[in-house]
C-alpha atoms as a PDB file:
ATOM      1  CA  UNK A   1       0.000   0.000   0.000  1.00  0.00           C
ATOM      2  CA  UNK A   2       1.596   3.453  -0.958  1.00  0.00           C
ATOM      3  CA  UNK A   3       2.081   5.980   1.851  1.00  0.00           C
ATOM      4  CA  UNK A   4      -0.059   9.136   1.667  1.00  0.00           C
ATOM      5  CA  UNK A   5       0.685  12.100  -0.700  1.00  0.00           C
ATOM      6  CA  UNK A   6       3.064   9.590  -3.138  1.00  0.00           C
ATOM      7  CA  UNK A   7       2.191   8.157  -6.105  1.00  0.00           C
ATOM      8  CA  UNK A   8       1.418   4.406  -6.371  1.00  0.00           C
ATOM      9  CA  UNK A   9       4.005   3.550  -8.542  1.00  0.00           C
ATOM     10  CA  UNK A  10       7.471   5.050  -7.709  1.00  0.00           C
ATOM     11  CA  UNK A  11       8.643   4.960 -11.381  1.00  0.00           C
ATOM     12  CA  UNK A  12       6.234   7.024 -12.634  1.00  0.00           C
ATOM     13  CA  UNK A  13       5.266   7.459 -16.094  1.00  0.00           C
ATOM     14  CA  UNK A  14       7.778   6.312 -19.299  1.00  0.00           C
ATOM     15  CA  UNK A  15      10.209   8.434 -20.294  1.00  0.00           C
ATOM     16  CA  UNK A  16       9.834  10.025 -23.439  1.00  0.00           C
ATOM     17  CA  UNK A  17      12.416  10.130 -25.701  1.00  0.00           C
ATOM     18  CA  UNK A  18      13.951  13.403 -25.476  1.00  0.00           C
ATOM     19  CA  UNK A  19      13.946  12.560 -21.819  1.00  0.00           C
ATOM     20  CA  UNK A  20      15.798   9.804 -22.087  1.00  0.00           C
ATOM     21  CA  UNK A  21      18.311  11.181 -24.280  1.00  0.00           C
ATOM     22  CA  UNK A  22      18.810  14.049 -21.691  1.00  0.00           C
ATOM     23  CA  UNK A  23      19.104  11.089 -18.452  1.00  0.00           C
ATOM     24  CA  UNK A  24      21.759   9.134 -20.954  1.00  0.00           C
ATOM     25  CA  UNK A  25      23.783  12.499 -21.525  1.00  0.00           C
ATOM     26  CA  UNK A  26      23.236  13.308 -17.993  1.00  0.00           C
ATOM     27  CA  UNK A  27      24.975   9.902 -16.370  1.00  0.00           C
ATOM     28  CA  UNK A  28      27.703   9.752 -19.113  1.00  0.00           C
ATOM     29  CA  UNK A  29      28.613  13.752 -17.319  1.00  0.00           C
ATOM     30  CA  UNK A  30      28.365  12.224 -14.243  1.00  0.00           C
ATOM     31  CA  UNK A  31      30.568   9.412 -14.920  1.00  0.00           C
ATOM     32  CA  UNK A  32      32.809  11.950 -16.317  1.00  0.00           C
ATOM     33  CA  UNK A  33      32.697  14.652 -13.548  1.00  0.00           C
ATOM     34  CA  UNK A  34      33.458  11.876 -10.917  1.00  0.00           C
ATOM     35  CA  UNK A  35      35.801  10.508 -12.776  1.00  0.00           C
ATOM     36  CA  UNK A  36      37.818  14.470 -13.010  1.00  0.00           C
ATOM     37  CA  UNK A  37      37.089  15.098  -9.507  1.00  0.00           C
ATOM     38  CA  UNK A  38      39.005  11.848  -8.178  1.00  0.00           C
ATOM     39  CA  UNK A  39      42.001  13.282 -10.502  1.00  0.00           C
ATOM     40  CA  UNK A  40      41.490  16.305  -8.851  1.00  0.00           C
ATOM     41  CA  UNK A  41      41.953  14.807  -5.608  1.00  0.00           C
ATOM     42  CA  UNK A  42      44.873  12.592  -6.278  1.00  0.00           C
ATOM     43  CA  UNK A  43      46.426  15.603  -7.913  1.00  0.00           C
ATOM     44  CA  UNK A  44      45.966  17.858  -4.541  1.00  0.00           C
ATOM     45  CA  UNK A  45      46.889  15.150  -2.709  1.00  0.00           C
ATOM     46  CA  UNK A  46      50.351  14.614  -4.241  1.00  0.00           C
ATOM     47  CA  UNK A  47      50.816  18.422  -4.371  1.00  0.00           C
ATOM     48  CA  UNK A  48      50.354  18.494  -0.743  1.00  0.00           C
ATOM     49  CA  UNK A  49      52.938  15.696   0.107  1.00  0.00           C
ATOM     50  CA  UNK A  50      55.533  17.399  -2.384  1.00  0.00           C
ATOM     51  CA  UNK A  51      54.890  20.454  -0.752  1.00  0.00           C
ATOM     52  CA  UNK A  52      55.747  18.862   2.899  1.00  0.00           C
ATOM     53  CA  UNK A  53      52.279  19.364   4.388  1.00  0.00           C
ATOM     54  CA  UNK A  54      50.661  15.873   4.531  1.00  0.00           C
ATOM     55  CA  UNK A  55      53.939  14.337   5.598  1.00  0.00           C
ATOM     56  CA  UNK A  56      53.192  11.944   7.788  1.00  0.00           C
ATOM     57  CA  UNK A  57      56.062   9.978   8.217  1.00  0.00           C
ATOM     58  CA  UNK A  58      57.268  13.165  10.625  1.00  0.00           C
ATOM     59  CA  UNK A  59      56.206  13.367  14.083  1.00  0.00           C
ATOM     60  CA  UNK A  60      53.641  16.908  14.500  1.00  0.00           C
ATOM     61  CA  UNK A  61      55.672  20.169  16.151  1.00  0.00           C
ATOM     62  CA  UNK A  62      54.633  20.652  19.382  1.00  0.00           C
ATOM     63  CA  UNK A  63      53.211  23.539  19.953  1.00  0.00           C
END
């Protein structure tokens, strides 16, 4: 039985065919925007151990 205020079938109606074109292009930028940002982040990542300040291997300055 479907809560109250949803519709009965979660799906919805079919897609129509411009719509579907749009979700297709819209997952293959997804796919590619992840796949940029995890460059990104291995990129900053190795930026910030050349520049000395995720060095871990060192003990942290007391203060």
């Amino acid at each position: 039985m479907a809560e109250p205020g949803l519709p009965a079938d979660p799906a919805g109606p079919p897609l129509t065919g411009d719509e579907h074109a749009e979700l297709l292009f819209l997952r293959a930028e997804n796919a590619l925007l992840r796949t940029e940002r995890d460059i990104l982040v291995k990129a900053a990542g190795w930026f910030a151990a050349d520049a000395g300040v995720l060095d871990r291997r060192t003990e942290p300055e007391p203060r």
